[in-house]
Protein backbone atom coordinates (compact mmCIF):
# COMPACT_ATOMS: atom_id res chain seq x y z
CA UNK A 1 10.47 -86.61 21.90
CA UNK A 2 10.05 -88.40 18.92
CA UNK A 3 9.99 -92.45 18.78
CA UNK A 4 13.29 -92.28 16.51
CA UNK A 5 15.10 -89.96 19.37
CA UNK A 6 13.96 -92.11 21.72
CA UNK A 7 15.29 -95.19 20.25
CA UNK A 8 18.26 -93.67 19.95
CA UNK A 9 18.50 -92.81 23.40
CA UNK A 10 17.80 -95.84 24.72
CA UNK A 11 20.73 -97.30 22.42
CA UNK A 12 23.79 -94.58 24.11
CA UNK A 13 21.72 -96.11 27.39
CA UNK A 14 23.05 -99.45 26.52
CA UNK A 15 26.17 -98.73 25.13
CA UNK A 16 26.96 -96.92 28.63
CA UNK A 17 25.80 -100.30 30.15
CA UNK A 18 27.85 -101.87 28.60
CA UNK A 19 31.41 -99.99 29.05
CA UNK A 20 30.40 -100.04 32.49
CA UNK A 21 29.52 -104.01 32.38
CA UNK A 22 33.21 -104.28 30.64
CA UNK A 23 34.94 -102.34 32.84
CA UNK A 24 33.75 -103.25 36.52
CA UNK A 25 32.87 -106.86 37.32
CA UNK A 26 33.14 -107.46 40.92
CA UNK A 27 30.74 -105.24 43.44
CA UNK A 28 31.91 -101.83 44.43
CA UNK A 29 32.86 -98.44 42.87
CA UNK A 30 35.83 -98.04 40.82
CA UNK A 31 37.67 -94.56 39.66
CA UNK A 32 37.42 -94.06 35.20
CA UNK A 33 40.87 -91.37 35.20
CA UNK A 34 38.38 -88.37 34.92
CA UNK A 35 38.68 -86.67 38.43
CA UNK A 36 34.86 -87.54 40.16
CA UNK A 37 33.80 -89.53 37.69
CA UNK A 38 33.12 -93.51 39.26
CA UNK A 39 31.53 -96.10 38.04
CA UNK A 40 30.13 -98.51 40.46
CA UNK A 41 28.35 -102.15 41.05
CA UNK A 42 25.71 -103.60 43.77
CA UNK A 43 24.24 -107.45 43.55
CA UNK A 44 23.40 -107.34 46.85
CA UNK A 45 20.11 -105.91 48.66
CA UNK A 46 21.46 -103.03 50.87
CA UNK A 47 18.94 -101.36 53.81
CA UNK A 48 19.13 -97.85 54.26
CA UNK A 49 21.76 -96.49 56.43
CA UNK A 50 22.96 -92.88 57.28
CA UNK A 51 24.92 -91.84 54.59
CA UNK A 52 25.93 -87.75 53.39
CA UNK A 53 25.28 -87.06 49.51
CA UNK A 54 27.29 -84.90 48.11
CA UNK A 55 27.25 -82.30 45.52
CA UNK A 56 26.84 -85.31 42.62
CA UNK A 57 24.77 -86.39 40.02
CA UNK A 58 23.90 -90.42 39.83
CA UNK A 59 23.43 -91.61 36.67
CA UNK A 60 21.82 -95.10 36.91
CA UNK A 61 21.56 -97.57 34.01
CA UNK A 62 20.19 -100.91 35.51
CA UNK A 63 18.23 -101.23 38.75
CA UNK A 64 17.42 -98.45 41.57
CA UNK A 65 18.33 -96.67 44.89
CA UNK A 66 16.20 -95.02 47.75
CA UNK A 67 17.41 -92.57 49.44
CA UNK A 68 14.98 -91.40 52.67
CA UNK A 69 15.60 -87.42 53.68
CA UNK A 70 13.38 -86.02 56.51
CA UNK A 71 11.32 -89.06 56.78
CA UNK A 72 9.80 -89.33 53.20
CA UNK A 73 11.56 -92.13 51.00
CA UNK A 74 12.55 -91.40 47.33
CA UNK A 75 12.98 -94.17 44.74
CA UNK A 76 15.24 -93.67 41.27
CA UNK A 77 16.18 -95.94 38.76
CA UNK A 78 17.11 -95.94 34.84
CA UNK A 79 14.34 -93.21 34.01
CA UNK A 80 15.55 -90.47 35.85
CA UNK A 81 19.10 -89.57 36.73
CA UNK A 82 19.59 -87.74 40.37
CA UNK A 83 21.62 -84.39 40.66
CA UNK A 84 22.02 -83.07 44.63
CA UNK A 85 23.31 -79.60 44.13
CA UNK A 86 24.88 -79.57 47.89
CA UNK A 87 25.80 -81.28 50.68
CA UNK A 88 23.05 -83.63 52.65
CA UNK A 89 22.83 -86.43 55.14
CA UNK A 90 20.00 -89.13 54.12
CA UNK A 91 19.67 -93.01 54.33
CA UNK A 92 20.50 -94.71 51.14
CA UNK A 93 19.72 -97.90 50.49
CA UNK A 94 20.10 -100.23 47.40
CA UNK A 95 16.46 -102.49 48.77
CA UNK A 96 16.18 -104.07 45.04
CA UNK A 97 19.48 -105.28 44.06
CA UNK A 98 20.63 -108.48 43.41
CA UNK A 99 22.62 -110.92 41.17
CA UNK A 100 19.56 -111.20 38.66
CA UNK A 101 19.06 -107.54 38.96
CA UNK A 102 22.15 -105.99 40.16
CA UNK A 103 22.43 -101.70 40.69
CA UNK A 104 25.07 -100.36 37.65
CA UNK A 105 25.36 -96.53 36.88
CA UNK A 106 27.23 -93.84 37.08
CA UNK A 107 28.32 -91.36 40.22
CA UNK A 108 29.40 -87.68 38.91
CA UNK A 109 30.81 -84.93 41.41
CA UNK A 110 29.83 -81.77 40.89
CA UNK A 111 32.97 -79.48 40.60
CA UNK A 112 31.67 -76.71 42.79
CA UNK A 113 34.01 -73.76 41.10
CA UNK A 114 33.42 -75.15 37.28
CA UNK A 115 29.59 -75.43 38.21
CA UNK A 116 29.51 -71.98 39.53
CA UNK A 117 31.34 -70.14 36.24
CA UNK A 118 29.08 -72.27 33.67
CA UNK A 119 26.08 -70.89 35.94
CA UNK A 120 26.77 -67.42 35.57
CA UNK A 121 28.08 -67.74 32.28
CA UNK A 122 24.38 -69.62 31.06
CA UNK A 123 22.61 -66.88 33.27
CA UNK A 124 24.27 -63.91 31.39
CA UNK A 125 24.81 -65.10 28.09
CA UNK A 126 21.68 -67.07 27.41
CA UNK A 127 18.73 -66.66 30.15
CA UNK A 128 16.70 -67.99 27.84
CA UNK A 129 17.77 -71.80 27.65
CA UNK A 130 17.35 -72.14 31.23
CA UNK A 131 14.77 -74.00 32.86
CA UNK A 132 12.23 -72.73 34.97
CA UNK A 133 11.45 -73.89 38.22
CA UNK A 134 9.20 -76.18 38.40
CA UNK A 135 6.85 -77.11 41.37
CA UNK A 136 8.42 -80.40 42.53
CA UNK A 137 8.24 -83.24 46.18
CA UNK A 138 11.88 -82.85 46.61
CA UNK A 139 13.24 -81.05 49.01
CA UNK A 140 15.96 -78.22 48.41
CA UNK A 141 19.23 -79.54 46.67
CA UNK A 142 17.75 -82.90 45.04
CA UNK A 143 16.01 -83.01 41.56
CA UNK A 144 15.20 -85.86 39.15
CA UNK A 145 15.40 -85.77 35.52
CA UNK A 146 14.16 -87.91 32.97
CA UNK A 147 17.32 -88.67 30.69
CA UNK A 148 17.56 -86.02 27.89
CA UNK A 149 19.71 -86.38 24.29
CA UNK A 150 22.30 -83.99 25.26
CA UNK A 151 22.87 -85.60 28.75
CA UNK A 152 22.65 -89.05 27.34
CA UNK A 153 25.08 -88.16 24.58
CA UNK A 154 27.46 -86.24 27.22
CA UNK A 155 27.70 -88.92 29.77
CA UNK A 156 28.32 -91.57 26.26
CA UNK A 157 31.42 -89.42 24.93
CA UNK A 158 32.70 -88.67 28.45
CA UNK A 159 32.80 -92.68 29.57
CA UNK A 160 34.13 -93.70 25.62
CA UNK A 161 37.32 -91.64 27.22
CA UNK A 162 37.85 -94.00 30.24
CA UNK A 163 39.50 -96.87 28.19
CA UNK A 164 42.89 -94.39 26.92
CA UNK A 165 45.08 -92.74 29.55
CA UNK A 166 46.40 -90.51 26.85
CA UNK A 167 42.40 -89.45 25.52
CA UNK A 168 40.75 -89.26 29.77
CA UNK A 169 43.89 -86.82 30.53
CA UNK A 170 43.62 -84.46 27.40
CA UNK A 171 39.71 -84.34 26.62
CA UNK A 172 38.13 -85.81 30.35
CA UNK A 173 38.14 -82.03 31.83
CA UNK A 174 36.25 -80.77 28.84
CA UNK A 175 33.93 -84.02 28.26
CA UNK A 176 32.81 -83.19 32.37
CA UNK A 177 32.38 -79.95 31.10
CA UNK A 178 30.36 -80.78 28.34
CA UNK A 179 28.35 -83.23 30.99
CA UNK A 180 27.48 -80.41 33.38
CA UNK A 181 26.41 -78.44 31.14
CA UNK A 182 24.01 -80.64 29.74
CA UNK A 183 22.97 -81.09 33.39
CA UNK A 184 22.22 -77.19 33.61
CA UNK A 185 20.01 -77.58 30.38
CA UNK A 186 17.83 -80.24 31.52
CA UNK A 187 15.41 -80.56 33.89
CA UNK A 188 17.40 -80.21 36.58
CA UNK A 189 18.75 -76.71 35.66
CA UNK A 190 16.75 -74.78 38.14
CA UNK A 191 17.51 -76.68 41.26
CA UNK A 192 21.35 -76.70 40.22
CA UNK A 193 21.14 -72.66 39.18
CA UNK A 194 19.60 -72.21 42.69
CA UNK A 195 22.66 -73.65 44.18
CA UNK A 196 25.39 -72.35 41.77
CA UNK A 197 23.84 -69.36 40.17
CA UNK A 198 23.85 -65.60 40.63
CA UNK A 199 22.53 -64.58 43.89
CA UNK A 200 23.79 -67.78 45.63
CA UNK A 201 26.15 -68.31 48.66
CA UNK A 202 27.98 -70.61 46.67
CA UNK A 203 28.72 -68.35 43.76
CA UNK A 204 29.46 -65.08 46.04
């Protein structure tokens, strides 16, 4: 990646900061109009509890979470974005939050059926912009990735919708679209075609 893509990532980064910063103020997580897509708030240190992730990706902008699955504890902040590819109980925690630092970002569910079709589509029409898997410390249905220019840009042009009834109910179902399959580009296209993809109980 090149220092002037870079820079210009790290720009959409704080322009989605900000529409999130403008439109939640108080602590919590708040619906945009596109169905899944929340945006959500923490100034306050949380300790892990029991918790069940969903199919989702979490998009994080300022601060971190932990999650802790089968006794090992992950930590992910603003440099990678998390997708779980099916359902899982963990702990989740937000241990670094606070007013001076507080936890802003983004939570994405995965549409299960519109995950599935862009899967096999991407595996039949175009093997070849897949990723391949990649030896990793996660365990089955979790994956980090380090913020790309397609997912950056995807997640921007889906969250400029959220301000415009008229725009989220007209382009939001095709900006998602656009979002996921960014997703299946990245890094975390393996883990997601080994949940979605040809072959798998979820796309039989």
């Amino acid at each position: 990646m090149t220092g002037f893509s870079i820079g210009l990532q790290l720009m959409s980064k704080e322009q989605i900061k900000q529409i999130i910063d403008n439109y939640i103020v108080e602590d919590g997580m708040v619906e945009t109009g596109v169905r899944g897509v929340k945006l959500f708030r923490m100034t306050s240190s949380v300790r892990c509890a029991p918790a069940v992730y969903e199919p989702s990706i979490i998009a994080i902008v300022s601060g971190a979470k932990e999650a802790i699955l089968d006794g090992y504890r992950y930590m992910y902040d603003s440099s990678q974005y998390l997708c779980c590819s099916m359902s899982m109980p963990v702990e989740a925690g937000t241990p670094t939050a606070s007013p001076d630092n507080p936890l802003i970002g983004v939570y994405v569910s995965l549409d299960t059926k519109v995950m599935t079709e862009l899967s096999i589509e991407m595996h039949s029409r175009a093997t070849g912009i897949l990723r391949q898997s990649q030896s990793t410390s996660l365990p089955l249905g979790l994956a980090l990735s380090h913020w790309d220019d397609a997912f950056t840009e995807a997640l921007l042009r889906l969250l400029f919708l959220i301000d415009n009834p008229v725009d989220t109910s007209i382009l939001g179902e095709n900006r998602l679209r656009e979002l996921y399959y960014a997703l299946l580009k990245g890094e975390s296209g393996a883990s997601a075609q080994r949940a979605f993809g040809v072959g798998n109980e979820i796309a039989q």
